[in-house]
C-alpha atoms as a PDB file:
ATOM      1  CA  UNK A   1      15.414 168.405 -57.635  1.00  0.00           C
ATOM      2  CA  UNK A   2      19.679 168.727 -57.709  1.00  0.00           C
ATOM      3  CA  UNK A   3      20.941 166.946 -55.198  1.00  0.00           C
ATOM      4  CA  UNK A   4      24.719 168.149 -54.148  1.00  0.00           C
ATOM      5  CA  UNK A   5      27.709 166.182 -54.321  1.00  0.00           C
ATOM      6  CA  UNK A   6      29.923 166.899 -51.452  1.00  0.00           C
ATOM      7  CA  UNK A   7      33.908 166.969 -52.227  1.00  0.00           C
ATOM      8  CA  UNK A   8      34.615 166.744 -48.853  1.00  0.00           C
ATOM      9  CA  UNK A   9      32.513 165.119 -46.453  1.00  0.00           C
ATOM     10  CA  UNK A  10      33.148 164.459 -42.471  1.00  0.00           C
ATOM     11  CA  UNK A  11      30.996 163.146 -39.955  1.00  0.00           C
ATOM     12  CA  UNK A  12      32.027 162.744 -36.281  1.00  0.00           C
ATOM     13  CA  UNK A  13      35.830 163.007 -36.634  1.00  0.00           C
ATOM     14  CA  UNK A  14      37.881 162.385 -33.680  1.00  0.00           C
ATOM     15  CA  UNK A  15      41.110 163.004 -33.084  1.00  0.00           C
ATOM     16  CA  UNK A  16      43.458 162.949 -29.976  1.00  0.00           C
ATOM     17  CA  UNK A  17      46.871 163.629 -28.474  1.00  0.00           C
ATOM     18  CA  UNK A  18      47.185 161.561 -25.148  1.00  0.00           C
ATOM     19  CA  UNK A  19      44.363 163.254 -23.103  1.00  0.00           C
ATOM     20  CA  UNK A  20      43.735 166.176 -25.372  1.00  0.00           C
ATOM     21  CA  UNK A  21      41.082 165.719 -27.922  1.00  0.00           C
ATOM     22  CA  UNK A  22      41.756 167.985 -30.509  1.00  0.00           C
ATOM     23  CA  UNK A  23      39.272 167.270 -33.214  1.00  0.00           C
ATOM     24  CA  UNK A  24      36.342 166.239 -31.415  1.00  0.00           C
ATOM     25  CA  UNK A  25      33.476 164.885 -33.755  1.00  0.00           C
ATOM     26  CA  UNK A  26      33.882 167.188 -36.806  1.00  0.00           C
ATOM     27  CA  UNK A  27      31.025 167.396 -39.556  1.00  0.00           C
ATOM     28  CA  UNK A  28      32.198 169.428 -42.366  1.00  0.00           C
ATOM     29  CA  UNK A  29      30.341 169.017 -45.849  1.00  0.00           C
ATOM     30  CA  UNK A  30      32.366 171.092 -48.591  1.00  0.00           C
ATOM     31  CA  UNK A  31      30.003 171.265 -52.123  1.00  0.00           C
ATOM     32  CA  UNK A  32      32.169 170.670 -55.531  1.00  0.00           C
ATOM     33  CA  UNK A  33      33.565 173.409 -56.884  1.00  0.00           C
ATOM     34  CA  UNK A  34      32.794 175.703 -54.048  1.00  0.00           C
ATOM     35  CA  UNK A  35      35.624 177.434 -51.746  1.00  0.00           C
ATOM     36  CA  UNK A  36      35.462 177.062 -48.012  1.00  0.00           C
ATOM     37  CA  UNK A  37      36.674 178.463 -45.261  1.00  0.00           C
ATOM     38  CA  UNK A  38      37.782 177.063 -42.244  1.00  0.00           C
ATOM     39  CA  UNK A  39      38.063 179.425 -39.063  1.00  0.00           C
ATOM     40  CA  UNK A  40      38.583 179.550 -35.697  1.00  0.00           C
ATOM     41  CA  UNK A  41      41.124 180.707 -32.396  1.00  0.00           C
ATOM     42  CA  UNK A  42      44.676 179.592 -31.988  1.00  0.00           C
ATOM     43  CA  UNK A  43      44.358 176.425 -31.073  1.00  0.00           C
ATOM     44  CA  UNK A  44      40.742 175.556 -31.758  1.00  0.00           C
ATOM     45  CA  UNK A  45      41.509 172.374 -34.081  1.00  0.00           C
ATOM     46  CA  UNK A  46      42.233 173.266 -37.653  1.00  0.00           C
ATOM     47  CA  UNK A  47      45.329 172.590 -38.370  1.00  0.00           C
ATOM     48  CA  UNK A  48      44.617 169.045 -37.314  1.00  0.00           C
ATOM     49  CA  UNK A  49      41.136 168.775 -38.734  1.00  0.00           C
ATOM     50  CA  UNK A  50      43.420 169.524 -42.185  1.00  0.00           C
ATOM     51  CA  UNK A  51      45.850 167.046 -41.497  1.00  0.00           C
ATOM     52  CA  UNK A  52      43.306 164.279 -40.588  1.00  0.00           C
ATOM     53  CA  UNK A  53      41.584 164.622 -44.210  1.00  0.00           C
ATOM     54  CA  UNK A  54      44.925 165.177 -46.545  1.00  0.00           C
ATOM     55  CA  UNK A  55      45.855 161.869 -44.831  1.00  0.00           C
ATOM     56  CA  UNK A  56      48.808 163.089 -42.918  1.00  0.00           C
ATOM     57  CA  UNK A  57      46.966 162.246 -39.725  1.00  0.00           C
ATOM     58  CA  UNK A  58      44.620 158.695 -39.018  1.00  0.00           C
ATOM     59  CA  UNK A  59      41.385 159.613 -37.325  1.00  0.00           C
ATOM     60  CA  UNK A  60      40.843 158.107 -34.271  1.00  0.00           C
ATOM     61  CA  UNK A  61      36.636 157.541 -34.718  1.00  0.00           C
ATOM     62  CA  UNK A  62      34.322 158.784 -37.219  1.00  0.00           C
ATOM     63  CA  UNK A  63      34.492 159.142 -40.868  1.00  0.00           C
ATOM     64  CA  UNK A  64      35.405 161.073 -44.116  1.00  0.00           C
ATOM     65  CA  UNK A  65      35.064 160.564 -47.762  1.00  0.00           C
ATOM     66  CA  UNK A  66      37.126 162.776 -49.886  1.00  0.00           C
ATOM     67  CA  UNK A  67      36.477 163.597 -53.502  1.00  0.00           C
ATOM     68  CA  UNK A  68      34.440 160.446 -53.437  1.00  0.00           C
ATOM     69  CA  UNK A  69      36.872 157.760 -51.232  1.00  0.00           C
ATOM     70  CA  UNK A  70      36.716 156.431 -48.044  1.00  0.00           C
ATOM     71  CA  UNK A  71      39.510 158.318 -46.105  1.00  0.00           C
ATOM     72  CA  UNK A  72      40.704 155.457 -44.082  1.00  0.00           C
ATOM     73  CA  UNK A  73      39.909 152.975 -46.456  1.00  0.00           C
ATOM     74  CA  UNK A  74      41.539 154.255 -49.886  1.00  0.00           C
ATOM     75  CA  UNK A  75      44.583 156.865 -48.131  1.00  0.00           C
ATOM     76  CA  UNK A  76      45.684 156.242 -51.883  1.00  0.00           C
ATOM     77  CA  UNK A  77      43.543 157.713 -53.844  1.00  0.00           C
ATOM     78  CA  UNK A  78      42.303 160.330 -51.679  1.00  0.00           C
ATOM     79  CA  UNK A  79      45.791 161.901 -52.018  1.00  0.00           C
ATOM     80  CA  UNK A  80      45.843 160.929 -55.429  1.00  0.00           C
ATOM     81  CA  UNK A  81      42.957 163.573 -55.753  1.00  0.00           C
ATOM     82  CA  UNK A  82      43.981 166.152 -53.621  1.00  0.00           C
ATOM     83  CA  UNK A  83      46.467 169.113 -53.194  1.00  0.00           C
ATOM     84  CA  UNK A  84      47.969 170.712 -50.457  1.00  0.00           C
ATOM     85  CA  UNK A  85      49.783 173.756 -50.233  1.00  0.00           C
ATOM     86  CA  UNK A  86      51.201 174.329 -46.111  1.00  0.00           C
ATOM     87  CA  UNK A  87      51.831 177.650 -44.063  1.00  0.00           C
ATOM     88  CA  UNK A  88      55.208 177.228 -45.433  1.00  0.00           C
ATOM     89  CA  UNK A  89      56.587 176.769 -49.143  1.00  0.00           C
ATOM     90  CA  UNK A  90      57.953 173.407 -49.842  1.00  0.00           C
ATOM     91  CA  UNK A  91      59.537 174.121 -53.100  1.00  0.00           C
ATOM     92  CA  UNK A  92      63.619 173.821 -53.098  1.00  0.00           C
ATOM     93  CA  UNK A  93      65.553 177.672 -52.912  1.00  0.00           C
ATOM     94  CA  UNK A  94      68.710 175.803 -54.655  1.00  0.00           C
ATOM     95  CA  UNK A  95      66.375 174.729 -57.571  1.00  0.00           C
ATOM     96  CA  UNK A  96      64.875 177.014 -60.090  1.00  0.00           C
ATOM     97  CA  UNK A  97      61.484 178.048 -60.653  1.00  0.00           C
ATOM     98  CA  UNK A  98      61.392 175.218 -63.413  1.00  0.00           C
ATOM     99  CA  UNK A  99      63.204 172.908 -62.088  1.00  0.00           C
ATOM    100  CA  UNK A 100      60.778 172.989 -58.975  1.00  0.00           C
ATOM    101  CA  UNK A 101      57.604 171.970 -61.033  1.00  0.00           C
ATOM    102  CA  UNK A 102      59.688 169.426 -62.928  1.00  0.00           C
ATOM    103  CA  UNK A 103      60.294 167.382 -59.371  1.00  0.00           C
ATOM    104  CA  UNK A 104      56.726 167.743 -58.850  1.00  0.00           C
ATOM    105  CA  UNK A 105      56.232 166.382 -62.128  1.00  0.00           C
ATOM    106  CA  UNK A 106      58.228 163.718 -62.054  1.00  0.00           C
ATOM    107  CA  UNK A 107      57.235 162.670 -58.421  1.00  0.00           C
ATOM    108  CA  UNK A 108      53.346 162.742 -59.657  1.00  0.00           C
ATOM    109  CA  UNK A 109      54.327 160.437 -62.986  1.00  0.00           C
ATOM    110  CA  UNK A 110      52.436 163.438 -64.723  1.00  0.00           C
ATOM    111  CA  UNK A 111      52.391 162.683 -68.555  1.00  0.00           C
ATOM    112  CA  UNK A 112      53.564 165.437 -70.719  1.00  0.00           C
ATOM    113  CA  UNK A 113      55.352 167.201 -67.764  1.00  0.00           C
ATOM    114  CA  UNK A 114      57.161 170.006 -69.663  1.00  0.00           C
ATOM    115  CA  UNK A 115      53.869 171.620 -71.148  1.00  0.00           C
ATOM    116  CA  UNK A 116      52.196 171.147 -67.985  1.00  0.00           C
ATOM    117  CA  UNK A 117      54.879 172.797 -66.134  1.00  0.00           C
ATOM    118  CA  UNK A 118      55.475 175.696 -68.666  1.00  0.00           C
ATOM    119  CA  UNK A 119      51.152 176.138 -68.330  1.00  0.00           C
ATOM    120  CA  UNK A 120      51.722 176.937 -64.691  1.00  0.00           C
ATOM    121  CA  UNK A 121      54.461 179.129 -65.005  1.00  0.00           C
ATOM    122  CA  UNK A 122      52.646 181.355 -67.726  1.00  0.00           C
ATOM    123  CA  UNK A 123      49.753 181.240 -65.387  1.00  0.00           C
ATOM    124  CA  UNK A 124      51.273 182.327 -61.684  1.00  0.00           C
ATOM    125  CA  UNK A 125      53.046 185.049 -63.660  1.00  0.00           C
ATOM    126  CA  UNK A 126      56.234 183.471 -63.204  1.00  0.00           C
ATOM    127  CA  UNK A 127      57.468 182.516 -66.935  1.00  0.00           C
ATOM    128  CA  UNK A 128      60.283 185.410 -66.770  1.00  0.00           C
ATOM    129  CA  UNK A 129      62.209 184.255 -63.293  1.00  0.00           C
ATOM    130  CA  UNK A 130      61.675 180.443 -64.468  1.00  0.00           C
ATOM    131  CA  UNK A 131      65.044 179.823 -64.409  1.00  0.00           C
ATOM    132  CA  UNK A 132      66.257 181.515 -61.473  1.00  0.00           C
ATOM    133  CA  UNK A 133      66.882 179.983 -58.399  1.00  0.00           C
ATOM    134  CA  UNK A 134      64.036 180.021 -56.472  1.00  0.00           C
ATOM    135  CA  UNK A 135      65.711 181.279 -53.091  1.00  0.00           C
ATOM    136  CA  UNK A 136      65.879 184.450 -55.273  1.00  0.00           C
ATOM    137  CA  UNK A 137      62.022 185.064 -55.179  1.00  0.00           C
ATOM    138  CA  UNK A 138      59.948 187.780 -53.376  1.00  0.00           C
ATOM    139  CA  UNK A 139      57.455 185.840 -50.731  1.00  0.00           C
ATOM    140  CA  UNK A 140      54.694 186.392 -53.069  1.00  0.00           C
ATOM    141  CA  UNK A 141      56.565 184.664 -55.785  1.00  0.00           C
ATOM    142  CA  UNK A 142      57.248 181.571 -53.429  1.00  0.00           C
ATOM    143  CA  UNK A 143      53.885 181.516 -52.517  1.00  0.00           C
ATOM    144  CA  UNK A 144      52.709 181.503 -55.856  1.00  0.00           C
ATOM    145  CA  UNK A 145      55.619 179.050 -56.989  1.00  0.00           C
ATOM    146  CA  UNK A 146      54.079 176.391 -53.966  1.00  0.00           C
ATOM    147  CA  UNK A 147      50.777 177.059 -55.289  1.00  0.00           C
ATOM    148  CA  UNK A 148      51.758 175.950 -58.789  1.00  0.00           C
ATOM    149  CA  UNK A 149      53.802 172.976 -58.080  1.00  0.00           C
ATOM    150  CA  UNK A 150      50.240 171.791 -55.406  1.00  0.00           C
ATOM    151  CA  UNK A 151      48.365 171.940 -58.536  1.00  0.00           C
ATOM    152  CA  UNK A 152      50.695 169.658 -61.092  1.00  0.00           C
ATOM    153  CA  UNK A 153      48.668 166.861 -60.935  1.00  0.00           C
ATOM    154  CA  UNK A 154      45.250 169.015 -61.501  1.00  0.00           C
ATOM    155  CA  UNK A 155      43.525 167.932 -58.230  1.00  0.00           C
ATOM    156  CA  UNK A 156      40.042 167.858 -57.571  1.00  0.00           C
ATOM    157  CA  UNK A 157      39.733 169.232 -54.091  1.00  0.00           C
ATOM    158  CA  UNK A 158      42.860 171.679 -53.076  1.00  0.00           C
ATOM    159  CA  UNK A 159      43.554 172.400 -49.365  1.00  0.00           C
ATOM    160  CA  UNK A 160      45.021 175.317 -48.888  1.00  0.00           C
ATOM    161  CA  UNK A 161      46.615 176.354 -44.993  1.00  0.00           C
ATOM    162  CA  UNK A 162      47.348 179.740 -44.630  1.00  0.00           C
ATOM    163  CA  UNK A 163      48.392 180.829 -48.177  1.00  0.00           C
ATOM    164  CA  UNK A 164      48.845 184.813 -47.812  1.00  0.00           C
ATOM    165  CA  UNK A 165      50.249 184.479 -43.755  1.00  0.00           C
ATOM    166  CA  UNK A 166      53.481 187.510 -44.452  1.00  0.00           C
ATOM    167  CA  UNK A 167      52.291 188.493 -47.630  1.00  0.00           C
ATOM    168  CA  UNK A 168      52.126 192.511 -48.729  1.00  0.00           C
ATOM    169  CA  UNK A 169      48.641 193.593 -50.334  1.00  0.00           C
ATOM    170  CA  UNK A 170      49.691 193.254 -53.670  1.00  0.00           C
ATOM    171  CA  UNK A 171      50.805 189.542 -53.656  1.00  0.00           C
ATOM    172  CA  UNK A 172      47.710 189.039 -51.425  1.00  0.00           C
ATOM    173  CA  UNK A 173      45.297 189.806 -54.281  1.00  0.00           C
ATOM    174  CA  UNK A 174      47.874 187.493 -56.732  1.00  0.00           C
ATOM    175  CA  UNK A 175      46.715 184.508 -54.400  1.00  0.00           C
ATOM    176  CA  UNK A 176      42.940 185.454 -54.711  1.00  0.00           C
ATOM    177  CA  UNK A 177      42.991 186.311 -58.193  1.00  0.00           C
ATOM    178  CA  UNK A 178      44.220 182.404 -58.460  1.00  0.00           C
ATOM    179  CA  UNK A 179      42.154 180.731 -56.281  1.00  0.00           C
ATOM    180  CA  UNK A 180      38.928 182.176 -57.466  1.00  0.00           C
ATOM    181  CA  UNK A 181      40.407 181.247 -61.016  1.00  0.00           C
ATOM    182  CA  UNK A 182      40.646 177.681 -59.727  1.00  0.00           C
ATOM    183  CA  UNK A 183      37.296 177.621 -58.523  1.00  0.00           C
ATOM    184  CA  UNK A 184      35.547 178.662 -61.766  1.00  0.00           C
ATOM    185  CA  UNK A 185      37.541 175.904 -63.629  1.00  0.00           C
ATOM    186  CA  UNK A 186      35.391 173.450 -60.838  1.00  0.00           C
ATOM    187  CA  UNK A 187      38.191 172.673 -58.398  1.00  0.00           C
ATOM    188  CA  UNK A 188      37.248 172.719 -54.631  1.00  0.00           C
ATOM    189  CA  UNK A 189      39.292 174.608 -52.201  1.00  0.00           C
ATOM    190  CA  UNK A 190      39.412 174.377 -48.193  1.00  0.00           C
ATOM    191  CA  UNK A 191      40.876 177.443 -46.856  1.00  0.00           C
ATOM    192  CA  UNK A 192      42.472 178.366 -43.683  1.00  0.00           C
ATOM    193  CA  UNK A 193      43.162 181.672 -42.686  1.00  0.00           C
ATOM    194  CA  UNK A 194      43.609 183.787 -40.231  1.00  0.00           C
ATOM    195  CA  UNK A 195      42.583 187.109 -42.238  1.00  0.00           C
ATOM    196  CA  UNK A 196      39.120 187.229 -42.125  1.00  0.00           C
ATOM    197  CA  UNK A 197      38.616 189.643 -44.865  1.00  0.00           C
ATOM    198  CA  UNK A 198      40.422 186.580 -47.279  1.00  0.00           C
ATOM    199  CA  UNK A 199      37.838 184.187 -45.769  1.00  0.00           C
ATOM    200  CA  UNK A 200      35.018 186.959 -47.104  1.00  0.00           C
ATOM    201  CA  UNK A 201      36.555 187.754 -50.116  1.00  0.00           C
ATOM    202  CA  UNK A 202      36.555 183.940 -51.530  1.00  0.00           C
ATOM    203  CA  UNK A 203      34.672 181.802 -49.788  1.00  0.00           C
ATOM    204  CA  UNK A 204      31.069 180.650 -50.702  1.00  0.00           C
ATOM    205  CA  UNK A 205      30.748 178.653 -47.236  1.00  0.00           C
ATOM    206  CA  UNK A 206      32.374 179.258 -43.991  1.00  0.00           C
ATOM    207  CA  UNK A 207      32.614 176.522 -41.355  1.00  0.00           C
ATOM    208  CA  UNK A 208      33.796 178.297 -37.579  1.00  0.00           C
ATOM    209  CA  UNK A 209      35.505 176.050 -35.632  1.00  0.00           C
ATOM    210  CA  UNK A 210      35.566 175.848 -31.806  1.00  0.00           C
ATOM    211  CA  UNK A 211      36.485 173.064 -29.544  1.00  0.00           C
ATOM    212  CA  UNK A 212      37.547 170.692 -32.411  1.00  0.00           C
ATOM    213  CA  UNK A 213      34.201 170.880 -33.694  1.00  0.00           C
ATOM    214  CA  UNK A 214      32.240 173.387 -36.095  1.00  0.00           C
ATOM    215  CA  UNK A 215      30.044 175.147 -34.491  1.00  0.00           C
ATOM    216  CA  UNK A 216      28.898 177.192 -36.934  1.00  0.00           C
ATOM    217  CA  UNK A 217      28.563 177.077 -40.439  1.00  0.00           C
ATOM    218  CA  UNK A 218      27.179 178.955 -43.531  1.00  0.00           C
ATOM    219  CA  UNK A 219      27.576 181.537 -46.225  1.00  0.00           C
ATOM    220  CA  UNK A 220      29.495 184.889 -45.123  1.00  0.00           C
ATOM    221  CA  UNK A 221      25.995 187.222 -44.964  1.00  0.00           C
ATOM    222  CA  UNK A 222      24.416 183.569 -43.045  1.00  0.00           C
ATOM    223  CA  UNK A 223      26.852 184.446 -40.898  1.00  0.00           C
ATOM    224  CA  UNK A 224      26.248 187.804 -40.669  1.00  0.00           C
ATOM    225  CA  UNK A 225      22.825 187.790 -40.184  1.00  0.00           C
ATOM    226  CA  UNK A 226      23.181 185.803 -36.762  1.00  0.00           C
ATOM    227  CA  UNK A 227      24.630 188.368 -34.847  1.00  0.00           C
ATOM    228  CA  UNK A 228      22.670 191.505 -36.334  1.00  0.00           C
ATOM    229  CA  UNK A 229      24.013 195.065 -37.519  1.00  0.00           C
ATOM    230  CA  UNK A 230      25.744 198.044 -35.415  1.00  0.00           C
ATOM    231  CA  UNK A 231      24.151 201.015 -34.388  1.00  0.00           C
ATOM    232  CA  UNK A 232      26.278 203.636 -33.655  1.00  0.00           C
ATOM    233  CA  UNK A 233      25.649 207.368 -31.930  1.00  0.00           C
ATOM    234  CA  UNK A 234      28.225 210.189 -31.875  1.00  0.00           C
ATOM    235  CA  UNK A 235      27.188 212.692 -29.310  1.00  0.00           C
ATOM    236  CA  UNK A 236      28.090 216.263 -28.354  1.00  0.00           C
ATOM    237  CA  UNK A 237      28.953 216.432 -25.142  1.00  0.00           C
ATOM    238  CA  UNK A 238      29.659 213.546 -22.090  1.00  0.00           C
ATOM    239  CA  UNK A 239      25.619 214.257 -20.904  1.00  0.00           C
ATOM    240  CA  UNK A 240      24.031 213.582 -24.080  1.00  0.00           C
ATOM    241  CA  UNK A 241      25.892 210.055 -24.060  1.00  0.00           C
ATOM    242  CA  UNK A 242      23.605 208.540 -21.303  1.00  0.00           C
ATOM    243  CA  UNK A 243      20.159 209.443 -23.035  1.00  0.00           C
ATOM    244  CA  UNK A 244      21.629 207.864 -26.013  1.00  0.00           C
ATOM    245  CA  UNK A 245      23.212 204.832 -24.183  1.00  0.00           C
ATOM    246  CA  UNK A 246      19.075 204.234 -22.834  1.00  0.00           C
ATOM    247  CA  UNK A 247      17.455 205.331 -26.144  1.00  0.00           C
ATOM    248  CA  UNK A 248      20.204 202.801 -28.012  1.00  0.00           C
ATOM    249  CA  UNK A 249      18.911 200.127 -24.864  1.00  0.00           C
ATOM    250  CA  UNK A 250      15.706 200.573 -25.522  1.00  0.00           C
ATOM    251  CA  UNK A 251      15.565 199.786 -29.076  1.00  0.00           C
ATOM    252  CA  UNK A 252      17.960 196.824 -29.570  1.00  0.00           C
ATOM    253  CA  UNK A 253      17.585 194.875 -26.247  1.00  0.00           C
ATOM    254  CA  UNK A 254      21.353 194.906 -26.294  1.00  0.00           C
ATOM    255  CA  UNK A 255      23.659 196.890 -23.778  1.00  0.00           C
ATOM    256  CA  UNK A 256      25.366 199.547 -25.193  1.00  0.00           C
ATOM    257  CA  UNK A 257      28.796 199.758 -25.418  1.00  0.00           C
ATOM    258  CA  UNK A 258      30.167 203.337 -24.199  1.00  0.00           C
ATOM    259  CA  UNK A 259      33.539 205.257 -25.413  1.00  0.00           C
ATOM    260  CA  UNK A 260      33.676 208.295 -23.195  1.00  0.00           C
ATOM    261  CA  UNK A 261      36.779 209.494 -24.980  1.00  0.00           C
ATOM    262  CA  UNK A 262      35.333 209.770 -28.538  1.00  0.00           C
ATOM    263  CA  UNK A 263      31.650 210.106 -26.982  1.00  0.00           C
ATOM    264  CA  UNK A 264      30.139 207.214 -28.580  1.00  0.00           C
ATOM    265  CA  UNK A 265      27.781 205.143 -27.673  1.00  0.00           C
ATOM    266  CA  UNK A 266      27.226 201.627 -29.960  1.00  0.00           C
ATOM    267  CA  UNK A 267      24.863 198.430 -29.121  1.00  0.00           C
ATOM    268  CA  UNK A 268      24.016 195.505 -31.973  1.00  0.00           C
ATOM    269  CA  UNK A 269      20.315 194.551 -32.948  1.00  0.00           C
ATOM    270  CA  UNK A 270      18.462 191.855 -34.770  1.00  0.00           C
ATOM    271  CA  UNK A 271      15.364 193.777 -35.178  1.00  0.00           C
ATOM    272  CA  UNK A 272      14.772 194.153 -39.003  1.00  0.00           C
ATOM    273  CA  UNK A 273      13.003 197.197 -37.461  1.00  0.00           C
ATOM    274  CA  UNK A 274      15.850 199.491 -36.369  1.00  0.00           C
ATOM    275  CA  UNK A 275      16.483 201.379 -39.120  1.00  0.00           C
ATOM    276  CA  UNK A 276      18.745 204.617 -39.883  1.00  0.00           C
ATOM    277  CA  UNK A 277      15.838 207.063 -39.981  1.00  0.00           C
ATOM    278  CA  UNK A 278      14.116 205.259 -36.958  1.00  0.00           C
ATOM    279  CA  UNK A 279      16.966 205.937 -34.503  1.00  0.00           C
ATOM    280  CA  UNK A 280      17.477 209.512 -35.832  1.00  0.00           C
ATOM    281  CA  UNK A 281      13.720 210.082 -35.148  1.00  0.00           C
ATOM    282  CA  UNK A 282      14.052 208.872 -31.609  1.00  0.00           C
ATOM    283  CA  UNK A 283      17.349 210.143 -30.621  1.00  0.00           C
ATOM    284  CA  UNK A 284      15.752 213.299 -31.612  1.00  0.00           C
ATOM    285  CA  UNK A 285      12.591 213.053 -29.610  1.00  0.00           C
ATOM    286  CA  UNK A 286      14.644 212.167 -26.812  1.00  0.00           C
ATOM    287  CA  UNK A 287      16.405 215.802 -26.708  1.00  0.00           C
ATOM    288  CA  UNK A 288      19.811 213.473 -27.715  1.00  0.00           C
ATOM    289  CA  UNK A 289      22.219 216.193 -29.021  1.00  0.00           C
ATOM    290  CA  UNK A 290      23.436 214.427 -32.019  1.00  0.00           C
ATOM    291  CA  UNK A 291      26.877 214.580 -34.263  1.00  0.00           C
ATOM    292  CA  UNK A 292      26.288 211.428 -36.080  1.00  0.00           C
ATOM    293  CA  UNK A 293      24.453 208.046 -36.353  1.00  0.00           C
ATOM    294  CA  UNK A 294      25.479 204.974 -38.269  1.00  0.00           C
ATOM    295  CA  UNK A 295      23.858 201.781 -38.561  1.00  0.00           C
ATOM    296  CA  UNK A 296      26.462 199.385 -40.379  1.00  0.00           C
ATOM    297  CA  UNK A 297      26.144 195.626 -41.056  1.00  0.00           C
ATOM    298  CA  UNK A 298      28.656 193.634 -39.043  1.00  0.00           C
ATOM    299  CA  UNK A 299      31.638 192.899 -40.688  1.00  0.00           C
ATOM    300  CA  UNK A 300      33.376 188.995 -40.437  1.00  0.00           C
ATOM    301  CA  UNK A 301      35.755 190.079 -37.435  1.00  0.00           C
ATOM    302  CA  UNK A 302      32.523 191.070 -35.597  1.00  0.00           C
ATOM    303  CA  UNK A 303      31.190 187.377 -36.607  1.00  0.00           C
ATOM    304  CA  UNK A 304      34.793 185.887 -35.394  1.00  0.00           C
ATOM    305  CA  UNK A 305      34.432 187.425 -31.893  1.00  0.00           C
ATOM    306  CA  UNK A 306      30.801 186.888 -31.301  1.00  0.00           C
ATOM    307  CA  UNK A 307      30.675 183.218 -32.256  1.00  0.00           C
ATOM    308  CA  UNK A 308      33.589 181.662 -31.212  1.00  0.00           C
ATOM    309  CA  UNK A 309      34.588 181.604 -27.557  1.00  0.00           C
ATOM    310  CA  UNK A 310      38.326 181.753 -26.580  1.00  0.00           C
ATOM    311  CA  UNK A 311      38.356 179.580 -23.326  1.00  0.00           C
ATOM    312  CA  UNK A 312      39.063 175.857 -22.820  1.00  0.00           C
ATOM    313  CA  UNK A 313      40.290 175.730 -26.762  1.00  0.00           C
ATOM    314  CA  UNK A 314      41.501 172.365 -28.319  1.00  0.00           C
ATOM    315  CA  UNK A 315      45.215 172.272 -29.415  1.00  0.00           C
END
């Protein structure tokens, strides 16, 4: 039997601003060399849940132990252990590329600091503009410069807050292309993100945040699998959309959702049962005149707005 050993681990974390509670008893259990993702609303708690366990925040009740310490206990060595890279790039636009990673360097007493620094240049792509200032970088360079200079000191667990926010496509993928490398060399990453298709892309775990709490947690297709997939009926003409919108009823339990100007008609199920040919087959036999049918699994944005509720959120 393997038992798991937890990187980051959070039970009833508490956390508040004069009368707001914004992290309100937060259990979050992060497996080694896993990536997950943290989601939720504006507002629902992240941020701070982030800052409570990279130290920058004390919790006000519960407790955390981060790549094996005591959060409160050993502040210390828990950021001894960790990196963090912010919504925003830290590094210095006056100093070059180079001279960026030495600071870090120096500032972590890392021994050996010009190989390690010339390592993470060859690896972020960014050996060739080394010794340019760095205010002279695209956004995807920063990005990928702040990245670098988070992982000096080789951390065990890496938090990462927003690390593509403004970034085109093509830097988008540089990011992923690095963090998945970082995860098959066995370091831990806690995302934030507001894209949802990053969150699918790389995480092995999500944890949804609402409330200052999670409130739901689990692998992407877990996730998935709660809400069902999406049936959806293209009709030909404005009367054929009510026999579908009761046939649709009918079979999923769910109300259907009607779009009178493209003359669809869509509802989700849960029953394993509702497949492609079985709607076809009863659409039919209901005298439905049909253009098209789909029956799609949801996708993480469908998850997003189905689990989390946007009302009475934490700051």
């Amino acid at each position: 039997m393997t038992t798991t050993t937890y990187a980051v681990l959070s039970e009833g974390l508490e956390k508040s601003f004069g009368k707001v509670r914004a992290v309100r008893g937060l259990d979050l259990a992060v497996a080694e060399g896993t990536v997950c993702g943290l989601l939720g609303p504006n507002g629902a708690g992240k941020t701070t849940a982030v800052r409570l366990l990279t130290t920058l925040l004390r919790p006000d009740g519960g407790s955390a132990r981060i790549a094996g310490h005591d959060l409160v206990r050993e502040p210390a060595a828990v950021r001894r252990r960790i990196g963090v890279t912010g919504q925003y790039a830290s590094v210095d636009g006056d100093l070059t590329g180079r001279e960026n990673l030495r600071l870090f360097a120096r500032l972590h007493r890392v021994r050996g600091p010009a190989a390690r620094v010339g390592e993470l240049l060859d690896r972020f792509g960014l050996s060739e503009a080394a010794d340019r200032p760095a205010s002279t970088y695209s956004g995807g360079m920063r990005r990928r410069l702040d990245l670098a200079a988070s992982l000096v000191e080789r951390p065990d667990v890496l938090f990462l807050d927003e690390p593509t926010t403004g970034l085109d496509p093509a830097a988008r993928n540089q990011i992923w292309a690095a963090v998945r490398g970082l995860k098959d060399e066995g370091t831990t990453v806690l995302l934030t993100t507001q894209y949802l298709e990053e969150a699918d892309q790389l995480a092995d775990e999500i944890a949804l945040v609402e409330h200052g709490r999670v409130a739901h947690s689990g692998s992407p297709d877990q996730l998935k699998a709660l809400i069902g997939s999406y049936a959806e009926v293209v009709v030909a003409d404005a009367d054929a959309l009510v026999g579908a919108a009761g046939i649709l009823d009918q079979l999923t339990g769910s109300e259907p959702v009607l779009d009178r100007d493209r003359l669809t008609a869509g509802a989700v199920t849960t029953d394993p049962t509702v497949t492609l040919p079985r709607l076809v087959r009863e659409l039919d036999a209901g005298g439905v005149a049909l253009l098209d049918v789909s029956l799609r699994p949801p996708t993480l944005d469908d998850v997003f707005l189905r689990l989390t509720e946007r009302k009475e959120l934490a700051v």
